[in-house]
Protein backbone atom coordinates (compact mmCIF):
# COMPACT_ATOMS: atom_id res chain seq x y z
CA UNK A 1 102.96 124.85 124.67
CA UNK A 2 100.16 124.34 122.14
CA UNK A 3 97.92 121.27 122.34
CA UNK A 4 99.39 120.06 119.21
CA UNK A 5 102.82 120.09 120.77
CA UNK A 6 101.58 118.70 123.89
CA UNK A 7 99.97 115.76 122.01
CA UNK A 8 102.73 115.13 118.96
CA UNK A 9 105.35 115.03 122.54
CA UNK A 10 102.78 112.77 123.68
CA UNK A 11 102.80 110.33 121.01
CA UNK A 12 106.69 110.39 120.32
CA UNK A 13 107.13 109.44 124.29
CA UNK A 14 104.98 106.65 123.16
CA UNK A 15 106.91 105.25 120.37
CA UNK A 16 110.38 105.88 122.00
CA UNK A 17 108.52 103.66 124.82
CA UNK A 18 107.35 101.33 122.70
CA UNK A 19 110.50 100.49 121.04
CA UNK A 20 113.11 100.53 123.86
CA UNK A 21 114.91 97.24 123.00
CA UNK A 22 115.17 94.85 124.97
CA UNK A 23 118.49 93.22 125.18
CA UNK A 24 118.54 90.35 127.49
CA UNK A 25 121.51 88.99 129.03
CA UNK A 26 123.98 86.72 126.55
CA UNK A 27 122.79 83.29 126.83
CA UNK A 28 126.26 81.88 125.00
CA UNK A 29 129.62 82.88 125.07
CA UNK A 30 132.47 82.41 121.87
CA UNK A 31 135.41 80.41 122.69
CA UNK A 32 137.96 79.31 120.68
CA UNK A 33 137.61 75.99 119.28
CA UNK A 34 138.51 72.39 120.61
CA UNK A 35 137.83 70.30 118.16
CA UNK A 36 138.41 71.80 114.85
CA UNK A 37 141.45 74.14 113.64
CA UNK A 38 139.77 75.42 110.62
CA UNK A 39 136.96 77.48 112.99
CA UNK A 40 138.15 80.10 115.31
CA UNK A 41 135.15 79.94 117.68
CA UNK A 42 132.58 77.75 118.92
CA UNK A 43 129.03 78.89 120.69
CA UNK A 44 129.21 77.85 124.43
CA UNK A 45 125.69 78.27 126.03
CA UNK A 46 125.03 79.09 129.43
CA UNK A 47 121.75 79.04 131.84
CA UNK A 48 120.06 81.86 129.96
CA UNK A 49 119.92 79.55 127.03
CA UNK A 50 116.39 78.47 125.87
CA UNK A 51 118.03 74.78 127.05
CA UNK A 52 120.33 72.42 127.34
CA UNK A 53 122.19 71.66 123.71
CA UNK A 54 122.94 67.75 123.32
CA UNK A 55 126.66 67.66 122.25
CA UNK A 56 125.79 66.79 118.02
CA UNK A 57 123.27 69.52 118.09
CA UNK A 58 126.10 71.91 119.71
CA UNK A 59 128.36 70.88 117.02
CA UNK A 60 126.21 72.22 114.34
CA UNK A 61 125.73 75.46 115.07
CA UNK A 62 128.75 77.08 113.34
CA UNK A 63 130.33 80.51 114.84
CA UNK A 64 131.20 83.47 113.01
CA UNK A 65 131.72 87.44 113.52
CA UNK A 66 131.62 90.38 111.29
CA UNK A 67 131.50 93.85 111.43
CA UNK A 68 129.14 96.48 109.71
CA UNK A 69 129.26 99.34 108.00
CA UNK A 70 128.29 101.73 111.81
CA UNK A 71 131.69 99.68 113.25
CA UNK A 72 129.74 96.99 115.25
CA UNK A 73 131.35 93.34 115.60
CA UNK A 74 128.24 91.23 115.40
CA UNK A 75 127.85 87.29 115.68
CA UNK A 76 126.49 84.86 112.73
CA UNK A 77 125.35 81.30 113.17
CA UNK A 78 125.07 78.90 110.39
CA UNK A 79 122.86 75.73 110.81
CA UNK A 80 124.09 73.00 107.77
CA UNK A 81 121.61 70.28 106.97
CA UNK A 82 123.36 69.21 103.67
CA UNK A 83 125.66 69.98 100.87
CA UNK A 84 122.92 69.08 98.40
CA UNK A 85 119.81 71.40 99.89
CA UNK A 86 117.85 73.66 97.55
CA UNK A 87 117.14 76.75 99.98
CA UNK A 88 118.55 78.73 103.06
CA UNK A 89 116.35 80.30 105.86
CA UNK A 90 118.12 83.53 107.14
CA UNK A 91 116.66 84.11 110.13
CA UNK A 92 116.19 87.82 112.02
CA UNK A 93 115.41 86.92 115.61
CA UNK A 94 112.98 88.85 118.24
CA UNK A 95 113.29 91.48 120.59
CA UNK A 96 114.13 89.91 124.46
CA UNK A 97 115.94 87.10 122.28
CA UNK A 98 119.30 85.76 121.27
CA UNK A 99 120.95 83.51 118.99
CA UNK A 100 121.45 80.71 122.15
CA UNK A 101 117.54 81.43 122.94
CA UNK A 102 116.96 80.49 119.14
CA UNK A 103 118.99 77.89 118.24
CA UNK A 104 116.79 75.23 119.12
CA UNK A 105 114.19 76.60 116.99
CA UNK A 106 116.53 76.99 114.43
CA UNK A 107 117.81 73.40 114.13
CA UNK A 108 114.39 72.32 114.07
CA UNK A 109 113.71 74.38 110.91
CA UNK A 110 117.01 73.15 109.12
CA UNK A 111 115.36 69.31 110.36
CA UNK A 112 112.21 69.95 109.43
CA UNK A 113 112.14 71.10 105.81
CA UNK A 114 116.04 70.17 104.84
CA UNK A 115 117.39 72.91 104.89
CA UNK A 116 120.27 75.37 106.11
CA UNK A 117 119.14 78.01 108.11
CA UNK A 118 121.13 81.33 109.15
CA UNK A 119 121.01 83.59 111.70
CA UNK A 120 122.49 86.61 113.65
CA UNK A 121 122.94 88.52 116.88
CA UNK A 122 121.51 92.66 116.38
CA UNK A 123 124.06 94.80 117.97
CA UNK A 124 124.14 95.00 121.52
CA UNK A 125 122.32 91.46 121.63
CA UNK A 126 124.12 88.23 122.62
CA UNK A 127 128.18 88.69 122.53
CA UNK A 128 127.49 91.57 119.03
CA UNK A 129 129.12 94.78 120.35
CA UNK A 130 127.48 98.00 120.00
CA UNK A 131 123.75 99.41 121.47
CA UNK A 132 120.86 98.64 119.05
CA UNK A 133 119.24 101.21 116.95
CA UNK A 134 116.78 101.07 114.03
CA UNK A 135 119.79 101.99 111.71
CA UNK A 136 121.97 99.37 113.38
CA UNK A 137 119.29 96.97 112.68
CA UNK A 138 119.94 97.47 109.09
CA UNK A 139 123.41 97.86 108.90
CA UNK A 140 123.23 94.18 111.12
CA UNK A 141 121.30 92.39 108.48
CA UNK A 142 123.21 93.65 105.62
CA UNK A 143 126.47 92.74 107.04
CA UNK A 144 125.27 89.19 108.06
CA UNK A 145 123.54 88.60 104.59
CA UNK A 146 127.28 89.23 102.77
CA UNK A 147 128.57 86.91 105.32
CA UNK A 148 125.87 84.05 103.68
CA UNK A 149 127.49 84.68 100.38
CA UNK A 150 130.95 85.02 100.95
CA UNK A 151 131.48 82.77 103.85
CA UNK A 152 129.02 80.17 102.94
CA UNK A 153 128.97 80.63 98.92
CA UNK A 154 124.87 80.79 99.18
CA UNK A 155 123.50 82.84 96.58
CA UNK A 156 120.14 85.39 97.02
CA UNK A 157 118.30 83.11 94.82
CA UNK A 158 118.36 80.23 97.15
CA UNK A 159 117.47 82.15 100.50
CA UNK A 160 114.46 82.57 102.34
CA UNK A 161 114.53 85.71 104.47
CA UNK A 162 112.72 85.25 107.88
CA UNK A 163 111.42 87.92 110.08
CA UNK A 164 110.03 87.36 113.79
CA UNK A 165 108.50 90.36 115.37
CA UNK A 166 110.99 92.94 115.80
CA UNK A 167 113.12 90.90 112.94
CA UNK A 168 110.35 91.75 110.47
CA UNK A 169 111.84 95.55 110.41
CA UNK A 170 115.31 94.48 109.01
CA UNK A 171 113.67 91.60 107.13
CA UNK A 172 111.78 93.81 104.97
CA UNK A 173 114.03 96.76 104.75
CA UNK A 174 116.84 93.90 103.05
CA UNK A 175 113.53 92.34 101.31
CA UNK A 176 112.55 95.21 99.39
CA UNK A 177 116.04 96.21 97.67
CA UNK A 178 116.67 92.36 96.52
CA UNK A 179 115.22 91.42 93.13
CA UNK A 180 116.10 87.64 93.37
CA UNK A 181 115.34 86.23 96.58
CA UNK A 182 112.74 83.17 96.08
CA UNK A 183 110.67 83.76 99.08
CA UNK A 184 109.94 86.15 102.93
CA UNK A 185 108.06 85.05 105.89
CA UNK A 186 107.08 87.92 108.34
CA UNK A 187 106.05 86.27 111.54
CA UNK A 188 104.27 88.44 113.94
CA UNK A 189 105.34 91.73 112.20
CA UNK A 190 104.11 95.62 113.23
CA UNK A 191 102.68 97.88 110.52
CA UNK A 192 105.30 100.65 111.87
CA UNK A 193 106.14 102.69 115.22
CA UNK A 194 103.39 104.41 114.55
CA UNK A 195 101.27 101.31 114.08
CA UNK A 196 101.97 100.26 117.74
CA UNK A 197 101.20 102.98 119.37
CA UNK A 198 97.70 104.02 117.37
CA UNK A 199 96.92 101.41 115.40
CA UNK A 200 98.14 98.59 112.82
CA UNK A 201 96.98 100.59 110.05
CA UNK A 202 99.67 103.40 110.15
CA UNK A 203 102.40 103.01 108.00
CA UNK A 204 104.78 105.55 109.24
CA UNK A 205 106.85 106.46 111.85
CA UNK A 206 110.02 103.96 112.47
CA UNK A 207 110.22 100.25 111.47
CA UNK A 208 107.87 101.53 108.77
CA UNK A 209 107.49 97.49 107.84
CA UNK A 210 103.62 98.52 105.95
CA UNK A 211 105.51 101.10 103.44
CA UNK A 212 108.39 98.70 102.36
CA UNK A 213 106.45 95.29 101.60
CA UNK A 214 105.03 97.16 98.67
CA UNK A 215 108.51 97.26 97.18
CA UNK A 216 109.31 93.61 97.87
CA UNK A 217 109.44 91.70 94.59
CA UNK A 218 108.89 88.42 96.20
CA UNK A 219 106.00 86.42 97.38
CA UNK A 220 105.58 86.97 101.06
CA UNK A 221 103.96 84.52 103.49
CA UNK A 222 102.46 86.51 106.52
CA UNK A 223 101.85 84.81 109.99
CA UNK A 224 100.78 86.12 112.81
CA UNK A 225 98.60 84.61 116.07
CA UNK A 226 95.60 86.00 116.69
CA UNK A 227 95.89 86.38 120.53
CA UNK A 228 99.18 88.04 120.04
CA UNK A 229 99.46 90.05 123.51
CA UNK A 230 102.34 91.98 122.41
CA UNK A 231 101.71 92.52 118.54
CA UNK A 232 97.91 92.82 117.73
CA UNK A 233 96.62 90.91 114.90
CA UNK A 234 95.58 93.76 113.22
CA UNK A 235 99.26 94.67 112.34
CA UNK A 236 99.98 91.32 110.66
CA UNK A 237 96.80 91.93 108.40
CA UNK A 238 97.70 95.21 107.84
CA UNK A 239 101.21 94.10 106.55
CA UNK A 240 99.22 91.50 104.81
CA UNK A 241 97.05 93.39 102.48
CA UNK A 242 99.82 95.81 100.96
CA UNK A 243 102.13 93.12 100.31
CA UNK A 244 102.34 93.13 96.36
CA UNK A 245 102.80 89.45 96.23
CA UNK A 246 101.22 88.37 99.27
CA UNK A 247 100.26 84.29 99.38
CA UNK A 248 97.57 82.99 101.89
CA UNK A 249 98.44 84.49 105.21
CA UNK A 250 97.92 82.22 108.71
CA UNK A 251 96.07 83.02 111.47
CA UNK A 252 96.93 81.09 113.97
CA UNK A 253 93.65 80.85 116.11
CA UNK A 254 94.63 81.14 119.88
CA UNK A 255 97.95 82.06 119.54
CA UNK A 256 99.99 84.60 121.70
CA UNK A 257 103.21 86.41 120.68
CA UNK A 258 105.74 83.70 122.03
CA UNK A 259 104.05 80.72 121.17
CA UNK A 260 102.72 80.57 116.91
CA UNK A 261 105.65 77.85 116.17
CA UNK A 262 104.16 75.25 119.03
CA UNK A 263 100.79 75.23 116.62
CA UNK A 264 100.87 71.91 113.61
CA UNK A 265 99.27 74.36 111.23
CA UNK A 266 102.72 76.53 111.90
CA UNK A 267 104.78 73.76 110.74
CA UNK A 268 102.20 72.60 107.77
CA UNK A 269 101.81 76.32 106.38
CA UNK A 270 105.68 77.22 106.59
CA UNK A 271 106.39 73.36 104.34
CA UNK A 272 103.51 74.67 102.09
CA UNK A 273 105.06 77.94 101.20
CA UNK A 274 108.66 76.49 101.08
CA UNK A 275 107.56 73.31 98.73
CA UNK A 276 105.08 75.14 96.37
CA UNK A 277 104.93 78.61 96.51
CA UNK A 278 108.69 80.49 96.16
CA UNK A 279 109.65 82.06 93.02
C-alpha cells in the first residue's frame, strides 16, 4: 500500500474513532399517563437521570414520539412556561446525554428567560429506536422540528435553535435551510470530522458544522469554554469567524466541555442575545 493510502486509512480510523457515539443508558422510561387522558405518555426518570425531578417540575415536561423519514420512533419533550411567551428554544442535546440528563437544564432555560423550550432524543439515545448516524441526526431534528409546529402550533419565526456539542451538527444542518428563524446558539460546536481529528480549521469531512454556518440566514451566537477538554476552543472560533451573521461570541475563561452553563456570564450572554439581538 502507498503511503498515501496508509495515511488517508490512517486519518479515516481517526474520524470513525472520533465520532463513535456515545449512547448512554436511558435515564427515563415512557409510561402511560396517570393523571391526564388527553397525553398518552409521561417521562418516568430513573437513577441515570441527572437527578431527582420534584413532582411540579415532572409534570412539565410533556411526552411525545414521532417517527422520521429513515423509520426511527424518536422521543420529543416540550417544556411550557406560558401561553403568552414570545420565543421557543429547541434544544439538540450532547453526545453521552439524554433528554432525562437534560431536563433540568432545560426547565431552567424555560425559568430563566420565559420561555418554552423543546427538545429531543437522537435515535438510539434515551427510549428513540434506531442506532445513530450522521444522517439519522438529521432526519431526527427535522422530524422533531414538524412536531413544534404541528403539535405545539409554534411557528419558525418564534424559535431559537440550540446546539450543544454534538447537537451543533443537526443544529446547523436545519439552521442553514430555514429563512425565518429569529436566532441559533452553537454551544461548544466542532468545525467538522475533519476538524477534530487535525485541527478546528478544517471544514470538511462529516458534521461539516464550518461549511453550513455560511448559509445560515440568522444571527448566530457562538459559545464555547476555553478549557474545553473534549472540543478545543479553536473549533468554536473557527465556527465563529465564517458565520455570516455572527454576534459577539463568549469565551468562557476556565471552562471545560461539561461545565460552560455553571458560569454567570453563561446565563448573562444567552439573556443578551435572546432580549436584543434576534431578528
Amino acid at each position: 500500500m502507498s503511503l498515501f493510502g496508509h495515511l488517508f486509512n490512517s486519518v479515516t480510523s481517526s474520524i470513525a474513532s472520533a465520532f463513535v457515539f456515545h449512547t448512554p443508558s436511558p435515564s427515563y422510561d415512557l409510561r402511560s399517563s396517570t393523571r391526564d387522558p388527553n397525553s398518552r405518555q409521561e417521562f418516568f426518570f430513573n437513577d441515570e437521570a441527572e437527578s431527582v425531578f420534584r413532582e411540579d417540575e415532572r409534570s412539565r415536561l410533556e411526552a411525545g414520539l414521532t417517527h422520521t423519514s429513515r423509520g426511527n420512533r424518536i422521543v420529543t419533550m416540550f417544556v411550557p412556561c406560558s401561553t403568552t411567551v414570545q420565543k421557543t428554544i429547541f434544544f439538540s442535546h450532547g453526545n453521552g446525554e439524554d433528554l432525562g440528563r437534560v431536563a433540568h437544564f432545560l426547565l431552567k432555560l424555560s425559568d430563566k428567560f420565559n420561555c418554552n423550550v423543546f427538545s429531543y432524543d437522537y435515535s438510539g439515545f434515551g427510549r428513540s429506536t434506531g442506532k445513530p448516524s450522521e444522517d439519522d441526526l438529521y432526519a431526527d431534528i427535522k422530524a422533531a422540528f414538524e412536531v413544534l409546529w404541528t403539535k405545539y402550533g409554534v411557528p419558525e419565526e418564534k424559535v431559537v435553535l440550540y446546539g450543544k456539542s454534538l447537537g451543533t451538527a443537526p443544529t446547523a444542518q436545519l439552521a442553514s435551510k430555514l429563512k425565518k428563524l429569529p436566532g441559533v446558539i452553537l454551544h461548544s460546536p466542532l468545525s467538522s470530522g475533519l476538524g477534530m481529528v487535525l485541527s478546528g480549521t478544517w471544514s470538511m469531512g462529516p458534521f461539516p458544522v464550518a461549511e453550513l454556518v455560511p448559509l445560515i440566514d440568522s444571527p448566530v451566537l457562538v459559545i464555547h469554554g476555553t478549557q474545553d477538554e473534549v472540543i478545543p476552543l479553536s473549533h468554536g472560533k473557527t465556527v465563529h469567524e465564517r458565520c455570516r451573521r455572527a454576534v459577539r461570541p463568549l469565551w468562557v475563561e476556565g471552562a471545560g466541555h461539561l461545565n460552560v452553563h455553571d458560569y454567570s456570564e453563561y446565563w448573562q450572554r444567552v439573556e443578551c442575545f435572546l432580549a436584543g439581538e434576534l431578528s
